[in-house]
N, C-alpha and C. Protein backbone atom coordinates (compact mmCIF):
# COMPACT_ATOMS: atom_id res chain seq x y z
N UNK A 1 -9.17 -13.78 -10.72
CA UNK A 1 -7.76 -13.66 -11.05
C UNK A 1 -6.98 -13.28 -9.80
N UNK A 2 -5.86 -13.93 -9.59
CA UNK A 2 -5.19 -13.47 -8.35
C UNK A 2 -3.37 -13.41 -9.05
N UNK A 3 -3.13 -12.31 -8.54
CA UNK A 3 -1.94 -11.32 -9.07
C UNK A 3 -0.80 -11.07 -8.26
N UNK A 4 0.55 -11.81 -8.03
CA UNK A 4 1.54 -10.79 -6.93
C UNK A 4 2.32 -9.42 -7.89
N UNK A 5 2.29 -8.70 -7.18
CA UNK A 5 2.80 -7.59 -8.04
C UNK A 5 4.46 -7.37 -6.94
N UNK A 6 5.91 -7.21 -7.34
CA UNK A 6 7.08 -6.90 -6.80
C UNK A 6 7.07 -5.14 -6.64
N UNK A 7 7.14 -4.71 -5.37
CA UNK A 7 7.58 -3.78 -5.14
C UNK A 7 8.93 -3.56 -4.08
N UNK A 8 9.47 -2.50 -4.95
CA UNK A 8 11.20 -2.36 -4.73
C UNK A 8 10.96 -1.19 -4.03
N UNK A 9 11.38 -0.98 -2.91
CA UNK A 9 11.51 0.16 -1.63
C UNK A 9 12.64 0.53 -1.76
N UNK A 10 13.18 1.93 -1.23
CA UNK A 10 14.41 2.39 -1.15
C UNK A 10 14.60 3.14 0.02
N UNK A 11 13.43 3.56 0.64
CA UNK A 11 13.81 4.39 2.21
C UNK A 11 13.19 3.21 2.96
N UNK A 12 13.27 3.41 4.25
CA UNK A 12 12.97 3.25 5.36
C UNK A 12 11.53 3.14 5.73
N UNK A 13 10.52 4.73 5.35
CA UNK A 13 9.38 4.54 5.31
C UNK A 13 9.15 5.70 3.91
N UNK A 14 8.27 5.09 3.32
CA UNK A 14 8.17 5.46 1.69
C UNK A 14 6.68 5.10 1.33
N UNK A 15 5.89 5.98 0.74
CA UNK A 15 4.58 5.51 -0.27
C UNK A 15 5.05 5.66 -1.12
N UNK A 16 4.74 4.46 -2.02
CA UNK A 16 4.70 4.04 -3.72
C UNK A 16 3.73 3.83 -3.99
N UNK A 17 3.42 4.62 -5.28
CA UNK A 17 2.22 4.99 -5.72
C UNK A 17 2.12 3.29 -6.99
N UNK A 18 1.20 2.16 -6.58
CA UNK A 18 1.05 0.94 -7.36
C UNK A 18 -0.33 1.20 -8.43
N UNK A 19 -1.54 2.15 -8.32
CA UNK A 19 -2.05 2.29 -9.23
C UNK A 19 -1.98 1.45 -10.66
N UNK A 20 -0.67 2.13 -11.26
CA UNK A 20 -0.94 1.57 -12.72
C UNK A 20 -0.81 -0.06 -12.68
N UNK A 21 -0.19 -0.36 -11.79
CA UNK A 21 0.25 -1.85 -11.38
C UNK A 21 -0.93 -2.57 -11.57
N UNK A 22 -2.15 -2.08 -10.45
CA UNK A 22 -3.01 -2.79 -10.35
C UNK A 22 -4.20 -2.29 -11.43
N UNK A 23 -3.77 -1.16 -12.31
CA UNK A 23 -4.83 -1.43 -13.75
C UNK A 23 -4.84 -2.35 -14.42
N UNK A 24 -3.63 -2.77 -14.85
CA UNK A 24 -2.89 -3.13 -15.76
C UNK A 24 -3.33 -5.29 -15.13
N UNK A 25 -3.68 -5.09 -14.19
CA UNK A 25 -4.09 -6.83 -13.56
C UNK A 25 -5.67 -6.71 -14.09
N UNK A 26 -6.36 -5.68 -13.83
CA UNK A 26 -7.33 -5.50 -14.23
C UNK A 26 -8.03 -5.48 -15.24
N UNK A 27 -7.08 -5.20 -16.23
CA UNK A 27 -7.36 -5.09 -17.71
C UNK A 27 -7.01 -6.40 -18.24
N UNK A 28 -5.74 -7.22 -17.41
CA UNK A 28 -5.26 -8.56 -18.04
C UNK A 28 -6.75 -9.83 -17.74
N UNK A 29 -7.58 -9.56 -16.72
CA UNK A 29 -8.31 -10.05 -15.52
C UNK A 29 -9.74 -9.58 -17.09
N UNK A 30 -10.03 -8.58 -17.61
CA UNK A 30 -11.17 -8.46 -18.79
C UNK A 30 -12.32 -8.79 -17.52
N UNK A 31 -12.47 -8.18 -16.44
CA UNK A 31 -13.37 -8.23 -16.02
C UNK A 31 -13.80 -6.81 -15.90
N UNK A 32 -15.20 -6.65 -15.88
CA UNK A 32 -15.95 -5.12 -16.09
C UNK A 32 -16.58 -4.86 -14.98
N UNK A 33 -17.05 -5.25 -14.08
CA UNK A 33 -17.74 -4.74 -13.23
C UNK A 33 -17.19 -5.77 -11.73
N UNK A 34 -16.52 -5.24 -10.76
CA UNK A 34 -16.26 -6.21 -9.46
C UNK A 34 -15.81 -5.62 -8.53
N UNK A 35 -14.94 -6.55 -8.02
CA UNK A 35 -13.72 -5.72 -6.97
C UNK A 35 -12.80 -6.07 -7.26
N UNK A 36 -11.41 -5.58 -6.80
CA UNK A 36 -10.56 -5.95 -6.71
C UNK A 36 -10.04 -5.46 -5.31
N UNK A 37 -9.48 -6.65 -4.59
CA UNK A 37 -8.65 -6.64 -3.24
C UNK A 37 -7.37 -6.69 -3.53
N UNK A 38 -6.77 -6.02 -2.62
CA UNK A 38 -5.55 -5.40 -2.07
C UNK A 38 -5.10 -5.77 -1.32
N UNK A 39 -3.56 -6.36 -1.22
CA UNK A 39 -3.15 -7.33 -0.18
C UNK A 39 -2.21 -7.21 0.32
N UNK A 40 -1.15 -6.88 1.37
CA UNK A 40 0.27 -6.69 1.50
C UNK A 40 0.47 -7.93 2.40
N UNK A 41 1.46 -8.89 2.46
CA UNK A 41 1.69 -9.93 3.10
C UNK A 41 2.64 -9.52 4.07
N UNK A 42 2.99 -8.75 4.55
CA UNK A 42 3.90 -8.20 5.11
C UNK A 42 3.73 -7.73 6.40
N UNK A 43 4.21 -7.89 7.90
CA UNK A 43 3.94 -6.78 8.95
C UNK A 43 4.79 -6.06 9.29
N UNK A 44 5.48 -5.48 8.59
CA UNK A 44 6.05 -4.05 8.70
C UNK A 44 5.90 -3.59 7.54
N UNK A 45 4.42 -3.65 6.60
CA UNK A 45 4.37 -3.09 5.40
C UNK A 45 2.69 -2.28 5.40
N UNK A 46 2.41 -1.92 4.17
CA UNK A 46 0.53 -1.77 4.47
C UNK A 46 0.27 -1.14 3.17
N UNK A 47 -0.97 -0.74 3.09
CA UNK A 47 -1.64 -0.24 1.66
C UNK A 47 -2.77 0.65 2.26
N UNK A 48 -2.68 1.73 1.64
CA UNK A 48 -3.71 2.72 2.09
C UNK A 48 -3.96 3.71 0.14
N UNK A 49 -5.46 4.57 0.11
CA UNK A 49 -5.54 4.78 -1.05
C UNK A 49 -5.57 6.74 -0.65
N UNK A 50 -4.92 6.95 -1.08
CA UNK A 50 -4.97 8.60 -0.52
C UNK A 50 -4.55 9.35 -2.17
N UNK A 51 -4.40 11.00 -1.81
CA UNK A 51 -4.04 11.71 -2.88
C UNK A 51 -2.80 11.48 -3.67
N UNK A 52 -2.42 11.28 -4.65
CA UNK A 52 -1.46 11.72 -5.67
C UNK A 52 -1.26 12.82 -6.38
N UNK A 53 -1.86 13.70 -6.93
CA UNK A 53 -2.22 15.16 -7.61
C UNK A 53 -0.99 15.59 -6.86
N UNK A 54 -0.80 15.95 -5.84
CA UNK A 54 0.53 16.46 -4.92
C UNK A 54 1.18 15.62 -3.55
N UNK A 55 2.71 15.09 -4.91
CA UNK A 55 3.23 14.24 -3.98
C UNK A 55 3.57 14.50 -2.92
N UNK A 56 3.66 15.56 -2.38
CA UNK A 56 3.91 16.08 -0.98
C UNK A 56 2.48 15.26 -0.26
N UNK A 57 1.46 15.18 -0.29
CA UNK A 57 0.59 14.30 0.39
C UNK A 57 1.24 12.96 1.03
N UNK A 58 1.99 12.52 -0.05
CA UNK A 58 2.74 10.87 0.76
C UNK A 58 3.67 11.09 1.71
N UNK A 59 4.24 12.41 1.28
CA UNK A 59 5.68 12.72 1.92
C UNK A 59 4.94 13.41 3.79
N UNK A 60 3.81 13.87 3.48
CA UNK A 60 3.08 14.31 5.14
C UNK A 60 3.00 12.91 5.38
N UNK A 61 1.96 12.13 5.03
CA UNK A 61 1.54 11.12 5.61
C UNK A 61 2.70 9.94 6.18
N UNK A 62 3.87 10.06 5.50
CA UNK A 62 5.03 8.93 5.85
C UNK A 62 5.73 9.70 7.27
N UNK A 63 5.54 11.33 6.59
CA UNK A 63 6.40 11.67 8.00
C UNK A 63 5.44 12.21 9.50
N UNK A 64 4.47 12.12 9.06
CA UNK A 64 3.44 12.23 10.32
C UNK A 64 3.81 10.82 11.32
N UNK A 65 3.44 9.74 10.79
CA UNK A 65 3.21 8.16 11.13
C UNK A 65 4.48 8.09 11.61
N UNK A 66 5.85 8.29 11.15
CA UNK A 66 6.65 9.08 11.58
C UNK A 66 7.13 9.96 13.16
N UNK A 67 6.27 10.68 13.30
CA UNK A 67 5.77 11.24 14.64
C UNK A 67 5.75 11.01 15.27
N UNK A 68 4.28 10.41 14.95
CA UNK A 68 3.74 9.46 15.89
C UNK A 68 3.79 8.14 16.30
N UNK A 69 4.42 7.31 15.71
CA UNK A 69 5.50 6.09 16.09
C UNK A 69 6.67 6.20 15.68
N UNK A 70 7.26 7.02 16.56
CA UNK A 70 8.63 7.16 16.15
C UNK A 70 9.98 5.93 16.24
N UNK A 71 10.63 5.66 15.51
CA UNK A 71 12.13 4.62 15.63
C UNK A 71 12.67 4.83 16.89
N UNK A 72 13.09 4.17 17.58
CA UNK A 72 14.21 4.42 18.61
C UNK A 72 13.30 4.49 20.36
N UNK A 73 11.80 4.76 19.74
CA UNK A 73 11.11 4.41 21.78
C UNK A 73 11.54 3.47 22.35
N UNK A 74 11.33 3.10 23.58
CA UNK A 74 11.18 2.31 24.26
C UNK A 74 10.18 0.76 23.80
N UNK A 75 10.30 0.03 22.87
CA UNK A 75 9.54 -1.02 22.07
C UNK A 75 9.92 -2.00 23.11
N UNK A 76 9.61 -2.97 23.37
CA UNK A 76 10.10 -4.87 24.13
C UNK A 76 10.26 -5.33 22.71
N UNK A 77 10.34 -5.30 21.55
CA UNK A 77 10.67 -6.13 20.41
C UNK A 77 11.95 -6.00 20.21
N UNK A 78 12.95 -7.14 19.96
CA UNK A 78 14.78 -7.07 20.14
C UNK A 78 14.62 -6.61 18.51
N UNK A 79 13.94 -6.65 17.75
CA UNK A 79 14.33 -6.11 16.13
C UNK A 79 14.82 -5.16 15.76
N UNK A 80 14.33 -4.10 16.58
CA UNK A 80 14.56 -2.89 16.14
C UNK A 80 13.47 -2.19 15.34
N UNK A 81 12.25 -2.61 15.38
CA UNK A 81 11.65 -2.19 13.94
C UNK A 81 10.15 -2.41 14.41
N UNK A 82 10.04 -1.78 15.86
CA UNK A 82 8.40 -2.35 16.59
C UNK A 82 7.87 -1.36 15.60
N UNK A 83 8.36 0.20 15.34
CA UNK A 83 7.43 1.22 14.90
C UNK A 83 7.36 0.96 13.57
N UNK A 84 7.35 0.05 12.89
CA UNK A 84 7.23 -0.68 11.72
C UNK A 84 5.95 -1.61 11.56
N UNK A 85 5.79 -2.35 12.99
CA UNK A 85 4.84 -3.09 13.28
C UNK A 85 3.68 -2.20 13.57
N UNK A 86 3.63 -1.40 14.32
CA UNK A 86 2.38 -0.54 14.51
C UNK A 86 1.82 0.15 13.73
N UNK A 87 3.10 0.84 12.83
CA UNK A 87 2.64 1.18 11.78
C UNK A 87 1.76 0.56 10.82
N UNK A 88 2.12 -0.90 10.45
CA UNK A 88 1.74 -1.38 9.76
C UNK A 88 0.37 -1.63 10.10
N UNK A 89 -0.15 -2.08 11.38
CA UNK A 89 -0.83 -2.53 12.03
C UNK A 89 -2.17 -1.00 11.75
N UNK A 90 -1.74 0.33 12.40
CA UNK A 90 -2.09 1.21 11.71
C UNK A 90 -2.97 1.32 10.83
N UNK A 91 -2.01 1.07 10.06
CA UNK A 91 -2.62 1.99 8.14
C UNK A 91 -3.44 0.52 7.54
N UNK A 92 -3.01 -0.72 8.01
CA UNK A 92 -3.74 -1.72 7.59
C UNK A 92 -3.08 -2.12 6.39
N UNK A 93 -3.24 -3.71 5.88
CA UNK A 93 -2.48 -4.44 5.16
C UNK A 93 -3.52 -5.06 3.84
N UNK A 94 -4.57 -4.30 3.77
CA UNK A 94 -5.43 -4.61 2.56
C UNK A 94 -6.52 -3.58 2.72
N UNK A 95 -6.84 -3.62 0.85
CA UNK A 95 -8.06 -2.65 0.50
C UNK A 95 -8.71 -3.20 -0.44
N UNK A 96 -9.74 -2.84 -0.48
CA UNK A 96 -11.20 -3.25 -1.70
C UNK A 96 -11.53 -2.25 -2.21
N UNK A 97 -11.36 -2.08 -3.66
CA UNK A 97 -11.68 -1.25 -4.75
C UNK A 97 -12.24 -1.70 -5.47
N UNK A 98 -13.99 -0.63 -5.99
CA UNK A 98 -14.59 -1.80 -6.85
C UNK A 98 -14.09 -1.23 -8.13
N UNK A 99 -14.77 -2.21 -9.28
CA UNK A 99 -14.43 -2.20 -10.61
C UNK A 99 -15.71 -1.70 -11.33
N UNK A 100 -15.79 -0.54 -12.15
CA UNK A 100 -17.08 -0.19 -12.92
C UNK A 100 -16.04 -0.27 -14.50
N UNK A 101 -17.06 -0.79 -15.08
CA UNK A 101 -16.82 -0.62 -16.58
C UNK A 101 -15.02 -0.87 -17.24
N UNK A 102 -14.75 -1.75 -16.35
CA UNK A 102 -13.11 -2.38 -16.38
C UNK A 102 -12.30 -1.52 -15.83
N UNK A 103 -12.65 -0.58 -15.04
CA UNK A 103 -11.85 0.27 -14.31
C UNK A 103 -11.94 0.52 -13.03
N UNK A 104 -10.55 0.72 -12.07
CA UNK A 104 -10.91 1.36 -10.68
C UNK A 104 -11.65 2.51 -10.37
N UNK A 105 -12.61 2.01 -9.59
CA UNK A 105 -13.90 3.12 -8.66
C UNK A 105 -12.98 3.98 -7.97
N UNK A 106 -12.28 4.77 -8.29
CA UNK A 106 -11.91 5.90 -7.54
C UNK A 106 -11.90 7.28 -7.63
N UNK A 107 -11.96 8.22 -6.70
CA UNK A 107 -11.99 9.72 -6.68
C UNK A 107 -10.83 10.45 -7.59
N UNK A 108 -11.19 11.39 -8.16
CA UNK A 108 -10.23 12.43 -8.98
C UNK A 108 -8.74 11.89 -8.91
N UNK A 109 -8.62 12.25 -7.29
CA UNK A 109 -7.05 12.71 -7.03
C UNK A 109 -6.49 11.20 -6.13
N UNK A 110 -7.35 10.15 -6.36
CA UNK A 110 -7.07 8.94 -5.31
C UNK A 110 -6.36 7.75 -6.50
N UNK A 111 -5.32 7.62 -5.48
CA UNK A 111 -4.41 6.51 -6.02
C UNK A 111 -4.31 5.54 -5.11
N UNK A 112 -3.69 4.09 -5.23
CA UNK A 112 -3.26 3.09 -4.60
C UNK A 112 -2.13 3.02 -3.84
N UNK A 113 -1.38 3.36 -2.58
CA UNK A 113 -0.02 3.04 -2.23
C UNK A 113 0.19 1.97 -1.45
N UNK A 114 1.42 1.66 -1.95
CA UNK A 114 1.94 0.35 -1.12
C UNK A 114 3.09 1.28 0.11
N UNK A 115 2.69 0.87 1.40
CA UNK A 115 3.41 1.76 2.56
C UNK A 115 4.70 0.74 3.13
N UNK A 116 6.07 1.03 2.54
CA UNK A 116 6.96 0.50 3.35
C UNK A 116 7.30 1.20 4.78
N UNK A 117 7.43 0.67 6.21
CA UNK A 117 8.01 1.01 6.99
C UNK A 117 8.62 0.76 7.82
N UNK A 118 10.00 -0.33 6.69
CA UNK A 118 10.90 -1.13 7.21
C UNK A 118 11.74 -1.47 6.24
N UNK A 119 12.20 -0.47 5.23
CA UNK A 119 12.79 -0.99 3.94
C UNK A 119 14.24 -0.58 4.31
N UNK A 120 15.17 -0.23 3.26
CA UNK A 120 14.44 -0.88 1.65
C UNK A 120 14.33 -1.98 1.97
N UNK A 121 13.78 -2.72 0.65
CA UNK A 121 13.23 -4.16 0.66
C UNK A 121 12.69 -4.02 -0.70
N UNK A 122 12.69 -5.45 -0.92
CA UNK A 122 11.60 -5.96 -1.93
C UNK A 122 10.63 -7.20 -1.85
N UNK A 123 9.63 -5.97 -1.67
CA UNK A 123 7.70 -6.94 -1.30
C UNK A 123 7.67 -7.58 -2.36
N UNK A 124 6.07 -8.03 -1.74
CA UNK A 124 5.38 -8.10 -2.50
C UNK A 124 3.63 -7.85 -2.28
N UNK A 125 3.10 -7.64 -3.25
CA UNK A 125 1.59 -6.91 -2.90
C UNK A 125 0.82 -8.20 -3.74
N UNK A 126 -0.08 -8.38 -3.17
CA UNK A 126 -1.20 -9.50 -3.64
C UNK A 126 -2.79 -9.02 -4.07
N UNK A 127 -2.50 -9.06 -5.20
CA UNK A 127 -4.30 -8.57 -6.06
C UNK A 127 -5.22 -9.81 -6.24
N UNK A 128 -6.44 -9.82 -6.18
CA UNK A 128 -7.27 -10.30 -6.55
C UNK A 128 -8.02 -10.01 -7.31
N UNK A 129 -8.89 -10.14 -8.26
CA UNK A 129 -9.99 -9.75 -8.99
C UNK A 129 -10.80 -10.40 -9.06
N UNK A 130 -12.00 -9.68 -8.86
CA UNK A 130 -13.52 -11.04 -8.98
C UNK A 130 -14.16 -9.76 -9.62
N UNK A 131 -15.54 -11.03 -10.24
CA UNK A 131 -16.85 -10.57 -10.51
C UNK A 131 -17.80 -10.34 -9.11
């Protein structure tokens, strides 16, 4: 099964937590045991799977990356938006999560985010599902 899911950004650089997004492909998909891949088509975008339990976790991680590629250096890209690219480049633009018993293989406190860091905007994220 292959899935685009629309995600709507509103800052600049933002984690959105897509989780239920990609249950919900999973459950349509009636497959029980696989993977499912994670896709952002985007290069000033990315997907990484970190904590949710405390949203302050997204809010470090957006403003660390932040930091450390900050807006406004010295870039050669005329866009405006190199620390968008590195970023992206960074955190990486796909993940593999397997599937046990029709559900995502993940830890307690681990969720799915889709990483804008060039919004707002409206993506899009690309699922797959296999056996």
């Amino acid at each position: 099964m292959f899935k685009e899911i629309t995600v709507i950004t509103k800052r600049r650089n933002e984690l959105r937590d897509i989780t239920e997004e990609i249950r919900a492909i999973i459950t349509e998909s009636e497959i029980d045991n696989g993977v499912c891949h994670i896709f952002v088509p985007h290069t000033t975008a990315a997907v990484t799977i970190n904590e949710k339990a405390d949203p302050d976790v997204a809010v470090d991680i957006s403003r660390t990356l932040e930091k450390i590629v900050p807006a406004g250096w010295e870039y050669r890209h005329a866009e405006g938006n190199s620390d968008s690219h590195v970023k992206s480049s960074s955190v990486g633009v796909s993940e593999f999560v397997l599937i046990k018993d029709g559900g995502l293989v993940l830890g307690t406190w681990q969720s799915v985010f889709f990483c804008e860091f060039d919004g707002p905007r409206t993506r899009k994220c690309i699922v797959r599902v296999s056996e």
